[in-house]
C-alpha atoms as a PDB file:
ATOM      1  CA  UNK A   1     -25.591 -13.506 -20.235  1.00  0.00           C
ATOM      2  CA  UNK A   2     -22.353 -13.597 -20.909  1.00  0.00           C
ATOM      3  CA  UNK A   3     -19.477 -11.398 -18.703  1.00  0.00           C
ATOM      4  CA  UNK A   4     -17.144  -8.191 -19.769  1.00  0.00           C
ATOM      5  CA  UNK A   5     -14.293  -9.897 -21.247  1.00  0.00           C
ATOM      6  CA  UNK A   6     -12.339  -7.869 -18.733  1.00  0.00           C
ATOM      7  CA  UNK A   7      -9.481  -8.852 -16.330  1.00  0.00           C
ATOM      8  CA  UNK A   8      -7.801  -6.537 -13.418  1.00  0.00           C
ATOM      9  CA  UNK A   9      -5.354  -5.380 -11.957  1.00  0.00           C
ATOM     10  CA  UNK A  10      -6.622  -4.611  -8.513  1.00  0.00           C
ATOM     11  CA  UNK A  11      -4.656  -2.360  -6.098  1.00  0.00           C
ATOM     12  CA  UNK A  12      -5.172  -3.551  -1.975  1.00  0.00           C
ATOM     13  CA  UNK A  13      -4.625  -0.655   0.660  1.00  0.00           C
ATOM     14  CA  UNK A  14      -7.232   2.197   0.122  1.00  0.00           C
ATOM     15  CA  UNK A  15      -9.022   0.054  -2.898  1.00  0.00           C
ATOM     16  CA  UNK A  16     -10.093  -3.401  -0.811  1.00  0.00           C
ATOM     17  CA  UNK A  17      -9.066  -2.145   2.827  1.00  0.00           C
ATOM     18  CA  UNK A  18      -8.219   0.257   4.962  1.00  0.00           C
ATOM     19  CA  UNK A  19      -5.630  -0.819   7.793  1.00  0.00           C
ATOM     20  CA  UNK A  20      -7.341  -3.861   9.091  1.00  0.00           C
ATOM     21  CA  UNK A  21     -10.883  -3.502   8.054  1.00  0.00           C
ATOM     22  CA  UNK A  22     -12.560  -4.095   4.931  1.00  0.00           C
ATOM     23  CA  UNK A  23     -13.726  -1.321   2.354  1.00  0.00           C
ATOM     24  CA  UNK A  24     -17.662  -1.475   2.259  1.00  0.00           C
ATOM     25  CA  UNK A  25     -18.778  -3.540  -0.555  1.00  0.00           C
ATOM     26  CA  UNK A  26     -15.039  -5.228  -1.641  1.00  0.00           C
ATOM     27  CA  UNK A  27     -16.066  -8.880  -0.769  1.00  0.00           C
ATOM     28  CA  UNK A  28     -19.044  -8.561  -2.853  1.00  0.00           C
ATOM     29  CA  UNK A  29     -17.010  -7.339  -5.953  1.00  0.00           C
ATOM     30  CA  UNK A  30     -14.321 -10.161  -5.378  1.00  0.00           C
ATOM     31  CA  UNK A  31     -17.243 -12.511  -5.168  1.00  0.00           C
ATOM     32  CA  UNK A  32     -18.542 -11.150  -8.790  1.00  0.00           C
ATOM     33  CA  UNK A  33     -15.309 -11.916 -10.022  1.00  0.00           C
ATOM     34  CA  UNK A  34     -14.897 -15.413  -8.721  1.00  0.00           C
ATOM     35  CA  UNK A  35     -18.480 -16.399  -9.616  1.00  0.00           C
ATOM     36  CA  UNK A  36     -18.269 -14.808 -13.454  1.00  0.00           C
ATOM     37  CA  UNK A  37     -15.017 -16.184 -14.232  1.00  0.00           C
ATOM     38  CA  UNK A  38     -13.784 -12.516 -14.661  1.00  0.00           C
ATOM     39  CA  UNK A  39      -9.690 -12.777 -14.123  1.00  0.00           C
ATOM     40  CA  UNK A  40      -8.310 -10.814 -11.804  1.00  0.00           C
ATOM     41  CA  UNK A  41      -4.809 -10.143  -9.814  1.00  0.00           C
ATOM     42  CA  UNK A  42      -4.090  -7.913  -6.524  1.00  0.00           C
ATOM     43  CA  UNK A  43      -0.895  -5.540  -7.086  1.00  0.00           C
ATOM     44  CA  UNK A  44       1.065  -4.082  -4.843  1.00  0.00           C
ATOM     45  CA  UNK A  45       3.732  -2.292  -3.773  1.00  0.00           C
ATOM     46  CA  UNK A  46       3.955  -3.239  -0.431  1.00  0.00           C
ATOM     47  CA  UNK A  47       7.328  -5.771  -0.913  1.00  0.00           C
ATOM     48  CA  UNK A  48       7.016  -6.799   3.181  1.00  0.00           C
ATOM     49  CA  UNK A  49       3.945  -9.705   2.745  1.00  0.00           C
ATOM     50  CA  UNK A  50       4.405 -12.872   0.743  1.00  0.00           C
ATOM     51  CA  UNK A  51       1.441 -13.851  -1.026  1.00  0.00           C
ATOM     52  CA  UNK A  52       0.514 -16.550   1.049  1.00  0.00           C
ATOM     53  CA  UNK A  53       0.431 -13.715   3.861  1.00  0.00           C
ATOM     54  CA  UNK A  54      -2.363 -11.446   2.039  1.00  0.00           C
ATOM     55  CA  UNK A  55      -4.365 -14.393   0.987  1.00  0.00           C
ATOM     56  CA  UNK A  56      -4.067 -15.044   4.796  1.00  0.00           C
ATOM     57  CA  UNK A  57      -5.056 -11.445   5.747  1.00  0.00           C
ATOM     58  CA  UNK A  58      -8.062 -11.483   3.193  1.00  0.00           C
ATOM     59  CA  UNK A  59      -9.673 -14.828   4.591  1.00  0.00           C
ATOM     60  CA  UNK A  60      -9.415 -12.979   8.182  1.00  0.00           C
ATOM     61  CA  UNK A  61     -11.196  -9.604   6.786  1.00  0.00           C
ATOM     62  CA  UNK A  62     -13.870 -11.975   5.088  1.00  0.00           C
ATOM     63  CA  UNK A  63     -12.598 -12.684   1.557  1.00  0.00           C
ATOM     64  CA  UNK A  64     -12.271 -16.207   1.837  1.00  0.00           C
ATOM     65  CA  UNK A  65     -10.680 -18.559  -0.947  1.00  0.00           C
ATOM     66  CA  UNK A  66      -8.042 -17.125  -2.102  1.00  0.00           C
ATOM     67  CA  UNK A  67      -5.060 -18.376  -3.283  1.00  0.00           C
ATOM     68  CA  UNK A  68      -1.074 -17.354  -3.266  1.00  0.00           C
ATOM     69  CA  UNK A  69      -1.788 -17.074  -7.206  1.00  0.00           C
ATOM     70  CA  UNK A  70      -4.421 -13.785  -6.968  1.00  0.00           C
ATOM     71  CA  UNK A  71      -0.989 -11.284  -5.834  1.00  0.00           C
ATOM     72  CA  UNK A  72       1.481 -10.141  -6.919  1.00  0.00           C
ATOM     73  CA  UNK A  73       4.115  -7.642  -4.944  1.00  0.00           C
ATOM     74  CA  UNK A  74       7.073  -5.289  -5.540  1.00  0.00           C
ATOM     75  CA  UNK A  75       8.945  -7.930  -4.159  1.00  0.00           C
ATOM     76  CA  UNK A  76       7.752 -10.196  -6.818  1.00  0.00           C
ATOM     77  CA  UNK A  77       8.433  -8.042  -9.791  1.00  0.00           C
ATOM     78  CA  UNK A  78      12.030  -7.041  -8.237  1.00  0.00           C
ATOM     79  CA  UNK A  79      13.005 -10.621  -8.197  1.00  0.00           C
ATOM     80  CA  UNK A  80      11.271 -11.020 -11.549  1.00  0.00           C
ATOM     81  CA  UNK A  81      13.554  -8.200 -12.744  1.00  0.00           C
ATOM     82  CA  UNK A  82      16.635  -9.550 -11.252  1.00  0.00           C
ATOM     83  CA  UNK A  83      16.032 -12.781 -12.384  1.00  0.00           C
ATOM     84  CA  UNK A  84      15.887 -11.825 -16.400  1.00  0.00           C
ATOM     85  CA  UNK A  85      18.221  -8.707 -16.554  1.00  0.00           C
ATOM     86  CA  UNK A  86      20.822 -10.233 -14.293  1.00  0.00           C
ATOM     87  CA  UNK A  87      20.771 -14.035 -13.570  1.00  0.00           C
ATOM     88  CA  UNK A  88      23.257 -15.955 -10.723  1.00  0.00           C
ATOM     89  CA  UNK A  89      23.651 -12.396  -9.653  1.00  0.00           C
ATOM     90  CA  UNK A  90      23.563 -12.016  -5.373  1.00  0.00           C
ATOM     91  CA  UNK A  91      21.989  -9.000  -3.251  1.00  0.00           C
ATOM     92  CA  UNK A  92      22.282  -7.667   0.154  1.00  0.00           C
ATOM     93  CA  UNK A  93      19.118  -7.227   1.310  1.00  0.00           C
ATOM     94  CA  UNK A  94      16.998  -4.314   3.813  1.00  0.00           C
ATOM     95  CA  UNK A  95      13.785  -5.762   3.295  1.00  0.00           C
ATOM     96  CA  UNK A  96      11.439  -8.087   5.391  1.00  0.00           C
ATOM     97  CA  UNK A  97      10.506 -11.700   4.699  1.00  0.00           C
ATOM     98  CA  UNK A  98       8.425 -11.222   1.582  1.00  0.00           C
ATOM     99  CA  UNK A  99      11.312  -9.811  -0.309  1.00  0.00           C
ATOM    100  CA  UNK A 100      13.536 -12.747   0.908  1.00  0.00           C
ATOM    101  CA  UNK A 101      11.614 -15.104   0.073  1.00  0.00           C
ATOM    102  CA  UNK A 102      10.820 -13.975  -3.230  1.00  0.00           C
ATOM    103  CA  UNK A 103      14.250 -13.713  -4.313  1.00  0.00           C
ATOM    104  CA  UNK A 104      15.120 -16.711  -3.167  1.00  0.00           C
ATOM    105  CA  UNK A 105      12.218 -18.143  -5.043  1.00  0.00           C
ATOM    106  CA  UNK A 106      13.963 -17.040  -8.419  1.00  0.00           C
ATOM    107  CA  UNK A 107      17.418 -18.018  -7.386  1.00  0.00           C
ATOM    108  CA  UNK A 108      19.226 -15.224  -6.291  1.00  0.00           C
ATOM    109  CA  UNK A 109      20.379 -15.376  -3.111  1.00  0.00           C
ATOM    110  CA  UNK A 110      22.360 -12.983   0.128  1.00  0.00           C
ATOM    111  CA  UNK A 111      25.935 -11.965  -0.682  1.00  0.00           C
ATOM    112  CA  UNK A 112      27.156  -9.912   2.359  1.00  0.00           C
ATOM    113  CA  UNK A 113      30.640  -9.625   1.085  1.00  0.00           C
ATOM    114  CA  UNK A 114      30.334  -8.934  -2.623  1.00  0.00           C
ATOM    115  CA  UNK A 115      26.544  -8.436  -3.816  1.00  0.00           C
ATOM    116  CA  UNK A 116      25.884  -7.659  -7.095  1.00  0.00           C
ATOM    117  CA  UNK A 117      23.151  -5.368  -5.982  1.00  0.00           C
ATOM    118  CA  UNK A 118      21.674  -3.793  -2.557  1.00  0.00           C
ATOM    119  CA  UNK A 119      18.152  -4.018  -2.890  1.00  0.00           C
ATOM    120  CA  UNK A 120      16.173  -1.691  -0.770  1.00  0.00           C
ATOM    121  CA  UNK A 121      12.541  -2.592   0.245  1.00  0.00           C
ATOM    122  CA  UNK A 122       9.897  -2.339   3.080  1.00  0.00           C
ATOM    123  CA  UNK A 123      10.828  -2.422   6.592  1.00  0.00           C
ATOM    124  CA  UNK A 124      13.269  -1.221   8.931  1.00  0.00           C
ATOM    125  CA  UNK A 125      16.598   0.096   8.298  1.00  0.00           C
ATOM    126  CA  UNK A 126      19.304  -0.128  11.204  1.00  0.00           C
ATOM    127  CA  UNK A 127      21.898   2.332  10.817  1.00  0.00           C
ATOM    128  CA  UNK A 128      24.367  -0.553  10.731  1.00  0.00           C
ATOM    129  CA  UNK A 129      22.473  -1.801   7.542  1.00  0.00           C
ATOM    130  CA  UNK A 130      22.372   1.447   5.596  1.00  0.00           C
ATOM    131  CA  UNK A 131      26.165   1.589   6.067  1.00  0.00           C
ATOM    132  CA  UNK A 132      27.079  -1.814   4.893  1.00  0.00           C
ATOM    133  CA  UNK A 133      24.735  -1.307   2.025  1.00  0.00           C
ATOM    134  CA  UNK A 134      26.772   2.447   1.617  1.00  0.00           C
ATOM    135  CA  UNK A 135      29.961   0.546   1.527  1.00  0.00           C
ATOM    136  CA  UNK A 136      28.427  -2.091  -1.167  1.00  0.00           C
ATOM    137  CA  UNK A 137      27.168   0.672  -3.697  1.00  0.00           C
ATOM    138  CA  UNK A 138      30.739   2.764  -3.409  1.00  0.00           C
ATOM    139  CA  UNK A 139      32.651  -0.574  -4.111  1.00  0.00           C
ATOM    140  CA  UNK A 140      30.258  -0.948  -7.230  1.00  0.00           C
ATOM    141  CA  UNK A 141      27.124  -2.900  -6.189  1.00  0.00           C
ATOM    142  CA  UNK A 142      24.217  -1.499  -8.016  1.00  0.00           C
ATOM    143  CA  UNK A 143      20.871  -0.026  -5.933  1.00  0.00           C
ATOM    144  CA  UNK A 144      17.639  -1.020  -6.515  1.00  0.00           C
ATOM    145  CA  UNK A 145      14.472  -0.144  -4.991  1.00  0.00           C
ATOM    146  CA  UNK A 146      11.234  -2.433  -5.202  1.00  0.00           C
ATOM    147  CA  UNK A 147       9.078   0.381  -5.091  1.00  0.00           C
ATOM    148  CA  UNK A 148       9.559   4.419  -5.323  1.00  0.00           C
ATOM    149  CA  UNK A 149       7.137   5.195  -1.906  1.00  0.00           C
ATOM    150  CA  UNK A 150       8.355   7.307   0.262  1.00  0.00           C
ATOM    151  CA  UNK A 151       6.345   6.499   3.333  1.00  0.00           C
ATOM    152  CA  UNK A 152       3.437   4.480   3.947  1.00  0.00           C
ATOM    153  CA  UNK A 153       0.403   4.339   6.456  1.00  0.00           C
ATOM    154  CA  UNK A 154       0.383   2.463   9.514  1.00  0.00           C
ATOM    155  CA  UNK A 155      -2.839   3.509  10.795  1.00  0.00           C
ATOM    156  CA  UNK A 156      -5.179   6.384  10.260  1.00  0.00           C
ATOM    157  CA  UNK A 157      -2.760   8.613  12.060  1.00  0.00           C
ATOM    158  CA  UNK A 158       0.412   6.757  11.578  1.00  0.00           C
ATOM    159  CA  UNK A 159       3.183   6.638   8.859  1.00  0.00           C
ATOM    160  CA  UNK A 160       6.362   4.754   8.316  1.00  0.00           C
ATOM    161  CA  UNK A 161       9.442   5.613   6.237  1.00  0.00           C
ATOM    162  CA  UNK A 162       8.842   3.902   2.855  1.00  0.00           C
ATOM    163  CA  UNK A 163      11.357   2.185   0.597  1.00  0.00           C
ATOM    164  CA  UNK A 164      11.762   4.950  -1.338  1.00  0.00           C
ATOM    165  CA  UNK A 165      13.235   7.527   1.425  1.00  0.00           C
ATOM    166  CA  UNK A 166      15.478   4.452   2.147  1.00  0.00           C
ATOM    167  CA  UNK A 167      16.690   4.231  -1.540  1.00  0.00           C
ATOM    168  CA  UNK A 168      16.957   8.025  -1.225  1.00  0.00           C
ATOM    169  CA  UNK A 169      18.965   8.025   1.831  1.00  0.00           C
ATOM    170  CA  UNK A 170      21.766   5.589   0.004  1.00  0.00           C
ATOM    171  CA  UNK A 171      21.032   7.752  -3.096  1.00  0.00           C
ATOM    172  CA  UNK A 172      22.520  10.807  -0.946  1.00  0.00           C
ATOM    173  CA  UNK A 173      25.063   9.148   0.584  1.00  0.00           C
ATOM    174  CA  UNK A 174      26.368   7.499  -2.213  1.00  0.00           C
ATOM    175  CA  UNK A 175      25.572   9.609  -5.310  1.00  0.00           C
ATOM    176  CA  UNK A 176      24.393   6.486  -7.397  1.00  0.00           C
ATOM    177  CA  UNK A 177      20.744   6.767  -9.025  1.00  0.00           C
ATOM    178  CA  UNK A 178      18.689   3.690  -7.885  1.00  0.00           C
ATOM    179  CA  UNK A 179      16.176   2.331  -9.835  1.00  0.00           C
ATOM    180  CA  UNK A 180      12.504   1.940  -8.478  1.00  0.00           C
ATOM    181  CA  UNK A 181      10.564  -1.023  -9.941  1.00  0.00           C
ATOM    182  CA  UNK A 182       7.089  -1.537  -8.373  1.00  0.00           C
ATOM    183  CA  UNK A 183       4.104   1.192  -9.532  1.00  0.00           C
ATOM    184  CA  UNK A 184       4.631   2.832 -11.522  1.00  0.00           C
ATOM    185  CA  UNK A 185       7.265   1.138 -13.157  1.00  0.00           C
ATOM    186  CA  UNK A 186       5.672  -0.306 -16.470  1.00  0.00           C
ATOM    187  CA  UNK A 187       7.816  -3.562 -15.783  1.00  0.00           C
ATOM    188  CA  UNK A 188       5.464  -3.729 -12.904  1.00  0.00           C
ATOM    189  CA  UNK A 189       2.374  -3.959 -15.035  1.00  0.00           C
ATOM    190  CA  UNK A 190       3.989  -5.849 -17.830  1.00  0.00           C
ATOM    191  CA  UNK A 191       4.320  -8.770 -15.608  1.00  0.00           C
ATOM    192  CA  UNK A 192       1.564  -8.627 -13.905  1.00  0.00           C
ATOM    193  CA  UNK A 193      -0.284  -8.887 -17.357  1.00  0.00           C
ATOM    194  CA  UNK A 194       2.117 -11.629 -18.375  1.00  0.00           C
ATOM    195  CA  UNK A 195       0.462 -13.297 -14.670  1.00  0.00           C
ATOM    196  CA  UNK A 196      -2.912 -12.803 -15.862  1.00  0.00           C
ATOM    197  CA  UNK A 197      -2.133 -14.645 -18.774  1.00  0.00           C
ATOM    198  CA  UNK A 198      -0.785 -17.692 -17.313  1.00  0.00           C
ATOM    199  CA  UNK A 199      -3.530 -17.875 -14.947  1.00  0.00           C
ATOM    200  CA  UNK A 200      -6.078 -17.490 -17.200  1.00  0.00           C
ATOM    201  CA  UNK A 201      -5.073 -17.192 -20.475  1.00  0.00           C
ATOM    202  CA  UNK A 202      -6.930 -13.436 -21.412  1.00  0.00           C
ATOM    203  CA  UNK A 203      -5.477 -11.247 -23.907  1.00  0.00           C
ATOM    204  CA  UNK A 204      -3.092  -8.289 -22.387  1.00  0.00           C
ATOM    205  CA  UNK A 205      -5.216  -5.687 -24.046  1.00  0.00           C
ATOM    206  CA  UNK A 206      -8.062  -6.412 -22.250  1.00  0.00           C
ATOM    207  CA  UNK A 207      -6.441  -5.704 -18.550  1.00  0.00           C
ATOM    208  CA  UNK A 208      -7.693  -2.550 -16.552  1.00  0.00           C
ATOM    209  CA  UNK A 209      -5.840  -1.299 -13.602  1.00  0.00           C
ATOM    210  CA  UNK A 210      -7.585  -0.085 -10.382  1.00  0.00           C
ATOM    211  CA  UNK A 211      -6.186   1.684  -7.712  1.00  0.00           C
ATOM    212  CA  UNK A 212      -6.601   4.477  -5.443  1.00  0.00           C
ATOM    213  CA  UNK A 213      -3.550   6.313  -6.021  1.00  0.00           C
ATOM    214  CA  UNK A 214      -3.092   9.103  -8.959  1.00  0.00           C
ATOM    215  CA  UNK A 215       1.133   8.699  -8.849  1.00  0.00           C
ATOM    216  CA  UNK A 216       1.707   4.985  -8.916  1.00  0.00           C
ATOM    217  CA  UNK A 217      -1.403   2.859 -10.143  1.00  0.00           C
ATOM    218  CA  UNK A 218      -3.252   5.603 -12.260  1.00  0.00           C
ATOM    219  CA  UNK A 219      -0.170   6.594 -14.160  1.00  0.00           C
ATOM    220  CA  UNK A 220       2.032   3.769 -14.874  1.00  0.00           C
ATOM    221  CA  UNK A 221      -1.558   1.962 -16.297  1.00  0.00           C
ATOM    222  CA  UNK A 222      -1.320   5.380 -18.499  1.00  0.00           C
ATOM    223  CA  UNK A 223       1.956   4.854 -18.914  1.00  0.00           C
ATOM    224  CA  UNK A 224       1.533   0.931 -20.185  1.00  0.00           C
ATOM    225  CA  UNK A 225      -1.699   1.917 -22.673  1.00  0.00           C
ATOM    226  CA  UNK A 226      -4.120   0.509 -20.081  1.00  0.00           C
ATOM    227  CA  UNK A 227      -7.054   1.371 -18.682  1.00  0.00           C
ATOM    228  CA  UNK A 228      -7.111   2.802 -15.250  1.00  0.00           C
ATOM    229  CA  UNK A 229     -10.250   3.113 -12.881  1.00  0.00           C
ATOM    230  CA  UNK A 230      -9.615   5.430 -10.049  1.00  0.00           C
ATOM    231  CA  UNK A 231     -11.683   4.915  -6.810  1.00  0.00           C
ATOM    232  CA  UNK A 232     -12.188   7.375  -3.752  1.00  0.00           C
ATOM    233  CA  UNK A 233     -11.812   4.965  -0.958  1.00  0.00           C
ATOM    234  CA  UNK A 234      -7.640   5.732  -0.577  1.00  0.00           C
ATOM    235  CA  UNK A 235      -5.225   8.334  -1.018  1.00  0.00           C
ATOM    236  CA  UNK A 236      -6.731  10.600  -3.589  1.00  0.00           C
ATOM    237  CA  UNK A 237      -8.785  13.670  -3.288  1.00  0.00           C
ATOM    238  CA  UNK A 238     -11.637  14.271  -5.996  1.00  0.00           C
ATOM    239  CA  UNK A 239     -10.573  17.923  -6.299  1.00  0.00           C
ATOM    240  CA  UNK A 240      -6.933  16.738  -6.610  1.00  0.00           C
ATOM    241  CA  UNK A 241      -7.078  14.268 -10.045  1.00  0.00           C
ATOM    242  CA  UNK A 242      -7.614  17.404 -12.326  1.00  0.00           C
ATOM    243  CA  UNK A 243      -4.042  18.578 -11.198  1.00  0.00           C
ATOM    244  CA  UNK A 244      -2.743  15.690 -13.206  1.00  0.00           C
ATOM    245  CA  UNK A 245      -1.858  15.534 -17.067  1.00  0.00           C
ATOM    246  CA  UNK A 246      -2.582  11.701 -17.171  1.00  0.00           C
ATOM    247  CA  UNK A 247      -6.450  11.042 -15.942  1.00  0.00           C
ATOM    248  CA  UNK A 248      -8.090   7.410 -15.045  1.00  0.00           C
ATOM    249  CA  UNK A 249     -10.363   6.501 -17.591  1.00  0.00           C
ATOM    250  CA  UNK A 250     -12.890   6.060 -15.417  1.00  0.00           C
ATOM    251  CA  UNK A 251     -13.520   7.898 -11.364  1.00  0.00           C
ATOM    252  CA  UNK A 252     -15.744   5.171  -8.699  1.00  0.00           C
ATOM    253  CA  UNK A 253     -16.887   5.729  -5.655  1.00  0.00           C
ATOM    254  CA  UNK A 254     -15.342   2.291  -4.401  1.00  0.00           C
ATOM    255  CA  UNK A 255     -15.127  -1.261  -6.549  1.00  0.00           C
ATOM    256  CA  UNK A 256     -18.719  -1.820  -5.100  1.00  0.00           C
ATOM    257  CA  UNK A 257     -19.650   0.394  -8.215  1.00  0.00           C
ATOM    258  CA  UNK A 258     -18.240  -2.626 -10.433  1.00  0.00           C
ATOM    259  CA  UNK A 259     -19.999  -5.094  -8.926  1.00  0.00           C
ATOM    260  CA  UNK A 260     -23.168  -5.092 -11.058  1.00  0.00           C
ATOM    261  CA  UNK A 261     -21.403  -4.195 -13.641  1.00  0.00           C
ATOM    262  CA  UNK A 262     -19.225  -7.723 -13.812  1.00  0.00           C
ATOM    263  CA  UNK A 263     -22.182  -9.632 -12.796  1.00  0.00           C
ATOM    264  CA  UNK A 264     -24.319  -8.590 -15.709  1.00  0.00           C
ATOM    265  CA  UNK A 265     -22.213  -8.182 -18.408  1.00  0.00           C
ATOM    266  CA  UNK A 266     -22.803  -5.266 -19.397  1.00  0.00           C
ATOM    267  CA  UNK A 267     -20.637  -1.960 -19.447  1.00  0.00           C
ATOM    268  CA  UNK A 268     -22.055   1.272 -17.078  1.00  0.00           C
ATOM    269  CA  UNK A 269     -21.139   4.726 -17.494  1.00  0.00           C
ATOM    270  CA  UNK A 270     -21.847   5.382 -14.012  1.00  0.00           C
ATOM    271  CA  UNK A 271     -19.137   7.817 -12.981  1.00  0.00           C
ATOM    272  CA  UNK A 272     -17.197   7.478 -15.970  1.00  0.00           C
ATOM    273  CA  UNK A 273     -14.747   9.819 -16.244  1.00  0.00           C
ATOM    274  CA  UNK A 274     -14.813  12.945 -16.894  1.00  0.00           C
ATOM    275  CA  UNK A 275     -18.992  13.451 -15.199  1.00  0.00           C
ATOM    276  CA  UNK A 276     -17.121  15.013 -12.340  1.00  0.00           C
ATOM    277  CA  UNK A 277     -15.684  17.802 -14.785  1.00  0.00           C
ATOM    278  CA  UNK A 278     -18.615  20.373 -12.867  1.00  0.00           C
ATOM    279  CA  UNK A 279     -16.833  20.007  -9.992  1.00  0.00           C
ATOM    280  CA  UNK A 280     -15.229  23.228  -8.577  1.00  0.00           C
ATOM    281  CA  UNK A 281     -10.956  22.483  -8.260  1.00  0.00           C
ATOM    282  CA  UNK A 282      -8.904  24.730  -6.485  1.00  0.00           C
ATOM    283  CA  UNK A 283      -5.826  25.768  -8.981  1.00  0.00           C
ATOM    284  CA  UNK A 284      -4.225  27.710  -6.842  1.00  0.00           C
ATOM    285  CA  UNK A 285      -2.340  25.361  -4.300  1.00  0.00           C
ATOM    286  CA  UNK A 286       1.097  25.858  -3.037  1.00  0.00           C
ATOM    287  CA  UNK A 287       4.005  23.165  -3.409  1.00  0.00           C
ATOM    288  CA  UNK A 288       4.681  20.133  -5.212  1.00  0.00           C
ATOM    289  CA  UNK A 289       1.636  17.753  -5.279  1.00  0.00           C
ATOM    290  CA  UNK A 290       3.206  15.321  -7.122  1.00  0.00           C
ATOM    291  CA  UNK A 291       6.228  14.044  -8.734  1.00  0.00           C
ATOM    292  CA  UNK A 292       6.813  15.378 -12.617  1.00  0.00           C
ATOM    293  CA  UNK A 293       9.380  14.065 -15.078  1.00  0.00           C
ATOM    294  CA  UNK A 294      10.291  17.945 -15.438  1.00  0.00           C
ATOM    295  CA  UNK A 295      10.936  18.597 -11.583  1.00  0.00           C
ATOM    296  CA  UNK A 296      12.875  15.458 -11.254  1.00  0.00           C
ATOM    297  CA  UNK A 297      15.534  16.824 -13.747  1.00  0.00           C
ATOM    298  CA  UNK A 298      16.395  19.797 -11.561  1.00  0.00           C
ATOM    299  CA  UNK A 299      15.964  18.537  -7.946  1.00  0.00           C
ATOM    300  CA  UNK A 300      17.381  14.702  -8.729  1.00  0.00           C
ATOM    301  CA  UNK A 301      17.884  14.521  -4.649  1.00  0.00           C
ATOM    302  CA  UNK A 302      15.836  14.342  -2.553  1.00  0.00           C
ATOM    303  CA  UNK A 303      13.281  12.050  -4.632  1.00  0.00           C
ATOM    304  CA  UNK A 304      10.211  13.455  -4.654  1.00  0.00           C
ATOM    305  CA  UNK A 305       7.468  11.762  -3.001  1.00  0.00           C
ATOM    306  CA  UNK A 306       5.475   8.955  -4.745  1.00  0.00           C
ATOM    307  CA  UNK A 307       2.478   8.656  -3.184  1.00  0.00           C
ATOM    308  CA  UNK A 308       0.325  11.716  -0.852  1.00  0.00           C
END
């Protein structure tokens, strides 16, 4: 039987793993995939790995086979960006190797005297690099941020300062806007669907997003006309996704629900959005559980967090 003519967008941390061990079922639906010919291309917004480095990571957690062409990072798309809006410009960089090297990639390279940009991604930020990159932004350098997360897990107890908090810290000192590209950033998915095309040469419209995140993956795939599969392996709550305006098309327990589903060929409304609409959510919870275009407008500093 023939497959889904369906291709996606496929979200790593909290989707296929979980710190350093696979999510139950993940190599089986990558397997699917691979054996049906079904396209398909991780995203994410972490800008630190190269994509040589996660297919390395996946072969160790037992997804073997993969390829630097299967990702595609913040890093990627912020060189991408670069690269058409601005080219033979220069950056000063806080960001680790996968960042460097995909800038470099596209041409642009270090300018620690006169960049045309500081570009703020994953990674750690001496004090002596948030001031030169200070100094860059009040002499007229523009600031750019591969990706608006404000932290990010380390391990099941851990967190690090995120990319975004950086951005915001230079945003503070500075008083210059930067601009966050990475999830949910529609350029994001644009060229990530523009990827999928050259590798396999599937029509855009038939792309579906799927993350674990209700701020970044579910809402720029809203934002972009896709469709957006939410699963309950990461970040997100069950009782929290009715707090949101946008909602994923469809609500999984983990990818494993797609894997019979791709093999086949035929289309399941097993937990389709919205069968979990019986379920009992709390609408009376204090603070801000996610960013809004509205609260932004008031409170411009400090950016609200991306991702819970």
């Amino acid at each position: 039987m023939t497959p889904m003519k369906k291709s996606y967008l496929i979200d790593m941390d909290g989707v296929i793993y979980r710190e350093n061990h696979l999510i139950a079922g993940a190599a089986e639906f990558v397997e699917a995939m691979e054996m049906t010919g079904t396209p398909f291309l991780f995203l994410t917004n972490n800008s630190a790995p190269t994509a040589e480095d996660l297919a390395i990571k996946l072969n160790h957690l037992g997804i073997p086979g993969l390829g630097p062409r299967h990702f595609y990072t913040s890093a990627m798309n912020t060189a991408d960006f670069l690269a058409e809006t601005h080219p033979n410009c220069t950056v000063y960089v806080i960001g680790e190797g996968g960042l460097l090297a995909a800038l470099h990639e596209k041409k642009i390279y270090s300018d620690a005297i006169n960049p045309s940009y500081v570009v703020v991604g994953e990674g750690t930020a001496t004090t002596e690099k948030l001031t030169k990159a200070h100094e860059f932004i009040e002499r007229g350098a523009r600031l750019v941020a591969t990706n608006p997360d404000n932290w990010c897990p380390v391990s099941a107890d851990k967190t690090r300062p995120g990319a975004g908090a950086m951005a915001a810290f230079l945003e503070a000192s500075t008083g210059r806007r930067a601009y966050y590209l990475g999830k949910p950033n529609a350029y994001m998915f644009y060229r990530a669907r523009l990827r999928l095309v050259e590798n396999s040469h599937v029509k855009l419209d038939q792309a579906v997003m799927i993350g674990d995140t209700m701020d970044t993956d579910i809402r720029g795939a809203v934002e972009i006309g896709m469709e957006a599969y939410l699963v309950m392996t990461g970040s997100t709550r069950l009782e929290e996704v009715g707090d949101y305006v946008y909602q994923p098309t469809r609500i999984l327990q983990s990818v494993a629900d797609l894997t019979t589903e791709i093999k086949s060929g035929q289309p399941s409304d097993r937990l389709n959005s919205p069968v979990f609409a019986h379920t009992s959510v709390s609408r009376n919870k204090a603070g801000n559980r996610h960013q809004t275009d509205v609260y932004s407008l008031h409170r411009p500093r400090p950016r609200p967090a991306m991702t819970k």
